[in-house]
C-alpha atoms as a PDB file:
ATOM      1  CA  UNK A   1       0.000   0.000   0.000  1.00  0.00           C
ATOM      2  CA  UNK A   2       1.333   3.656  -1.009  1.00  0.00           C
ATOM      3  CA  UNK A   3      -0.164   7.117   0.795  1.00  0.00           C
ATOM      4  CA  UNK A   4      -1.329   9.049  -2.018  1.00  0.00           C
ATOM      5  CA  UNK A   5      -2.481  11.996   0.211  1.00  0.00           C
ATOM      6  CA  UNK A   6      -3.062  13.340   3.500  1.00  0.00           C
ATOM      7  CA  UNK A   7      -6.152  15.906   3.912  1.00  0.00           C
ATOM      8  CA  UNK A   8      -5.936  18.474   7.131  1.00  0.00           C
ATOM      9  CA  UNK A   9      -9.666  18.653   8.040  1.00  0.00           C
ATOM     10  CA  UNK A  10     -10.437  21.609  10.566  1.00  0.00           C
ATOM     11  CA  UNK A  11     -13.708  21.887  12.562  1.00  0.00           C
ATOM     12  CA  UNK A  12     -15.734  24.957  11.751  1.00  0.00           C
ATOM     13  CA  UNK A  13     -19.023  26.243  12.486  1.00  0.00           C
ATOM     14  CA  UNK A  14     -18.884  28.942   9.749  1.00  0.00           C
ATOM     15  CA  UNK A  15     -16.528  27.617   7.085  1.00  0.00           C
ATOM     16  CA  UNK A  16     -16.500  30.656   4.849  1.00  0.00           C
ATOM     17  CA  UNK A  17     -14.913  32.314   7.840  1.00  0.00           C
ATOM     18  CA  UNK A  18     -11.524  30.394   6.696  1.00  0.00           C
ATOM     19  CA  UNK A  19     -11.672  32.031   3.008  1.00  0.00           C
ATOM     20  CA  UNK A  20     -10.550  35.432   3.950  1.00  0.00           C
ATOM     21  CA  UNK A  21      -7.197  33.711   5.756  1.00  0.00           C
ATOM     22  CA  UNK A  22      -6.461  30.273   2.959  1.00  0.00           C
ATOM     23  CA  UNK A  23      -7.301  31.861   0.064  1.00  0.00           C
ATOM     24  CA  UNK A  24      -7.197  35.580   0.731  1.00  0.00           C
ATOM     25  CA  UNK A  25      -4.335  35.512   2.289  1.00  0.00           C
ATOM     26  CA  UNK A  26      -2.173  32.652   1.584  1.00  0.00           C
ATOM     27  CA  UNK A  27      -3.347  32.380  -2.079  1.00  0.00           C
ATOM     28  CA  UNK A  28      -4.821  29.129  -2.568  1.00  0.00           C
ATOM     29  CA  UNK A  29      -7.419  28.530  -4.480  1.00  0.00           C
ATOM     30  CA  UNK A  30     -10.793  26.972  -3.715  1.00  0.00           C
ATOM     31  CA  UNK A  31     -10.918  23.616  -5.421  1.00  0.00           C
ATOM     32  CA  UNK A  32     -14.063  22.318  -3.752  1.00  0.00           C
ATOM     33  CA  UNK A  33     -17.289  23.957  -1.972  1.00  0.00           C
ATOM     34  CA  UNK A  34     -20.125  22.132  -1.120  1.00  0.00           C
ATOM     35  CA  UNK A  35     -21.609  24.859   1.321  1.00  0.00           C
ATOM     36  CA  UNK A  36     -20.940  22.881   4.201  1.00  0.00           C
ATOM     37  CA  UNK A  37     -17.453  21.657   3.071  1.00  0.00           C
ATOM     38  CA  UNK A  38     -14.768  24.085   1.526  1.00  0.00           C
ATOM     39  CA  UNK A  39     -11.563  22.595   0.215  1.00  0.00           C
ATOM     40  CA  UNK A  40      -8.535  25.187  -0.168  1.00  0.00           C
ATOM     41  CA  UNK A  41      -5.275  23.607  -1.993  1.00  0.00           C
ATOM     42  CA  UNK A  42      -2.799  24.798  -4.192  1.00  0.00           C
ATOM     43  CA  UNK A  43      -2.012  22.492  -8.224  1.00  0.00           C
ATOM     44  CA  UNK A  44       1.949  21.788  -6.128  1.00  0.00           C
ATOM     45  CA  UNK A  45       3.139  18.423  -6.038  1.00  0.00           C
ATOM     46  CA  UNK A  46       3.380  18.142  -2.193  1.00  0.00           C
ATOM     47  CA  UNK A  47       5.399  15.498  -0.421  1.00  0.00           C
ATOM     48  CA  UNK A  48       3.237  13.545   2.356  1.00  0.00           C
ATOM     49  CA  UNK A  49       4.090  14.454   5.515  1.00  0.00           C
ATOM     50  CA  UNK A  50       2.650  14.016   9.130  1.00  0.00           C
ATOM     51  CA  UNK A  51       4.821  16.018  11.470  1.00  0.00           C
ATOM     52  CA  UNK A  52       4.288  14.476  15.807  1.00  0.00           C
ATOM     53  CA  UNK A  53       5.767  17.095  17.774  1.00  0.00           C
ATOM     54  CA  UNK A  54       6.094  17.725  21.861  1.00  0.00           C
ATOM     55  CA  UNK A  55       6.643  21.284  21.012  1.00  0.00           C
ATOM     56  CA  UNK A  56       6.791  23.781  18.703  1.00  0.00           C
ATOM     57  CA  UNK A  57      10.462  24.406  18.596  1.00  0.00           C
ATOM     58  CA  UNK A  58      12.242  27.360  20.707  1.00  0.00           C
ATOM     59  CA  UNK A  59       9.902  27.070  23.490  1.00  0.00           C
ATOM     60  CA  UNK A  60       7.094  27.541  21.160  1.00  0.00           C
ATOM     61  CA  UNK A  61       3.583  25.861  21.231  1.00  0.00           C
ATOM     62  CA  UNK A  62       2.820  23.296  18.586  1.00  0.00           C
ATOM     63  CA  UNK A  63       1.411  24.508  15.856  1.00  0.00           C
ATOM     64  CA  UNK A  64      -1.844  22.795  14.228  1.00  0.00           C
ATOM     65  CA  UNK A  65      -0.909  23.230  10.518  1.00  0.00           C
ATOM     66  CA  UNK A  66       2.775  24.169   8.929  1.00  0.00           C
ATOM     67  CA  UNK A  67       2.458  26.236   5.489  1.00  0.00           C
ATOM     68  CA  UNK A  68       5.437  26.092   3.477  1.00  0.00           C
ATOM     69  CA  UNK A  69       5.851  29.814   1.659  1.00  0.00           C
ATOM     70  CA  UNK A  70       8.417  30.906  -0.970  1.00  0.00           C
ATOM     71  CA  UNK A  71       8.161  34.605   0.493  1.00  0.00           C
ATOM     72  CA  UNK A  72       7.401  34.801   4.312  1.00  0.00           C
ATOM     73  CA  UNK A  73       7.939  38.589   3.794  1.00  0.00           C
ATOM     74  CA  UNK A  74       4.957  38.820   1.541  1.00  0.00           C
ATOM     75  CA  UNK A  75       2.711  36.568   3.548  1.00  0.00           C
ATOM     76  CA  UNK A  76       3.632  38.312   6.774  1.00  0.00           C
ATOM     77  CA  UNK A  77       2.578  41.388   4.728  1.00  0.00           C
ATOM     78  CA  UNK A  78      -0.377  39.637   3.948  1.00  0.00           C
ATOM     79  CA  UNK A  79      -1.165  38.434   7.244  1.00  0.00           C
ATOM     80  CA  UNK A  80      -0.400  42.041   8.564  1.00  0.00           C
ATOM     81  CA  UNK A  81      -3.243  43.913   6.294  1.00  0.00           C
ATOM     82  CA  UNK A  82      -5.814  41.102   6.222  1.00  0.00           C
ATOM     83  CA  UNK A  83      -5.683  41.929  10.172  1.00  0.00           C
ATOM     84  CA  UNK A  84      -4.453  38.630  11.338  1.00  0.00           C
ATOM     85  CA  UNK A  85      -1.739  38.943  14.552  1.00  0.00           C
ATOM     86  CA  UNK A  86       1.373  37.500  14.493  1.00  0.00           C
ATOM     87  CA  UNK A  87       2.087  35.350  18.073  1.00  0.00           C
ATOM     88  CA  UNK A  88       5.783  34.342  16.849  1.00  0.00           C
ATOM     89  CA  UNK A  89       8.647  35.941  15.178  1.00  0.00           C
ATOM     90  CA  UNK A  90       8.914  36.349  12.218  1.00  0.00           C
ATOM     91  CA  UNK A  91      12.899  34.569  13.276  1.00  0.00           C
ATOM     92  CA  UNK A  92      15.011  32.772  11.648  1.00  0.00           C
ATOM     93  CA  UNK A  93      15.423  29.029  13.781  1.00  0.00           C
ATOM     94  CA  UNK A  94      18.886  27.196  14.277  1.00  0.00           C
ATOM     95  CA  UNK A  95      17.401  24.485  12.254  1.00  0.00           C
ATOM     96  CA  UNK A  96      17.082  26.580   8.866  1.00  0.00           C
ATOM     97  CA  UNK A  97      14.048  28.289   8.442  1.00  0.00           C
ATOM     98  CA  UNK A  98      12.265  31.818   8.853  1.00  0.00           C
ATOM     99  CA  UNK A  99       9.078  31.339  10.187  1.00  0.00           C
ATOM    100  CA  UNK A 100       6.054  32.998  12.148  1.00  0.00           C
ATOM    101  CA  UNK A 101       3.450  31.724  14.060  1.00  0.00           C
ATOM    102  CA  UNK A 102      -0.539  33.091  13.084  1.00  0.00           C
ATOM    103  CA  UNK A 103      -4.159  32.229  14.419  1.00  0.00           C
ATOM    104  CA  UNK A 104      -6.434  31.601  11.504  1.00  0.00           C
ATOM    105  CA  UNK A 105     -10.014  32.770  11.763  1.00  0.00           C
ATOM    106  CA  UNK A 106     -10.721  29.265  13.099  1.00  0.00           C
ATOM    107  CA  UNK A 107      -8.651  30.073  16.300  1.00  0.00           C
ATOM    108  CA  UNK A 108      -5.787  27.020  14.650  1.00  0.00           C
ATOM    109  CA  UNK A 109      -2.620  28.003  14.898  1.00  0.00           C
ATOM    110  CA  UNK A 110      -0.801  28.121  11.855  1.00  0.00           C
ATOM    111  CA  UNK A 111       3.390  28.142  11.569  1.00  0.00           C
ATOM    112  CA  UNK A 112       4.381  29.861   8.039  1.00  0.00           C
ATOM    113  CA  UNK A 113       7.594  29.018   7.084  1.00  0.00           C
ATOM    114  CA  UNK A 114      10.289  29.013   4.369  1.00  0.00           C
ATOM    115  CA  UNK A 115      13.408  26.936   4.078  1.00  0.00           C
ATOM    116  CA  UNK A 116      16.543  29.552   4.250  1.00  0.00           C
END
């Protein structure tokens, strides 16, 4: 047997509440929406990946979803006018990456990050 995909699926009571932050803000597009069922995703070949974490790394909390960014400048930008507060950094970590740490509308907290 070969994993094909993994699917986040977050809990919402309003789930048009999550467009303004996963497709205004980080740009993907809306590939499915059934009303009670909204699908955000990007056409990227993705690698499968389930991160299990005690922490967040630097004393941080763990996050609840990890989006990989090729400009963190722009999506802090982003992040910044679409009225969204930053709770980490942005910093660059000891382990190679410039990230910051953002609540979604959802109340998840979501790590964006690039690879240095």
């Amino acid at each position: 047997m070969k994993v094909k995909r993994i699917v986040t699926n977050l809990a919402a009571d309003k789930v048009e509440a999550a467009r303004a932050f996963y497709e205004g803000v980080l740009g993907l597009d809306a590939l499915m929406d059934m009303g009670w069922i909204v699908t955000f995703g990007a056409e990227e070949r993705m690698q499968v990946q389930i991160s299990v974490m005690s922490e967040g790394g630097s004393g941080t909390p763990v996050p609840d979803i990890s989006v990989e960014v090729d400009d963190l400048d722009e999506a802090l930008r982003r992040c910044k006018s679409g009225g969204f507060a930053v709770e980490y950094g942005p910093t660059d970590e000891p382990w190679g990456v410039r990230r910051f740490y953002v609540r979604d509308p959802l109340g998840r907290l979501v790590n964006i990050v690039m690879h240095l």
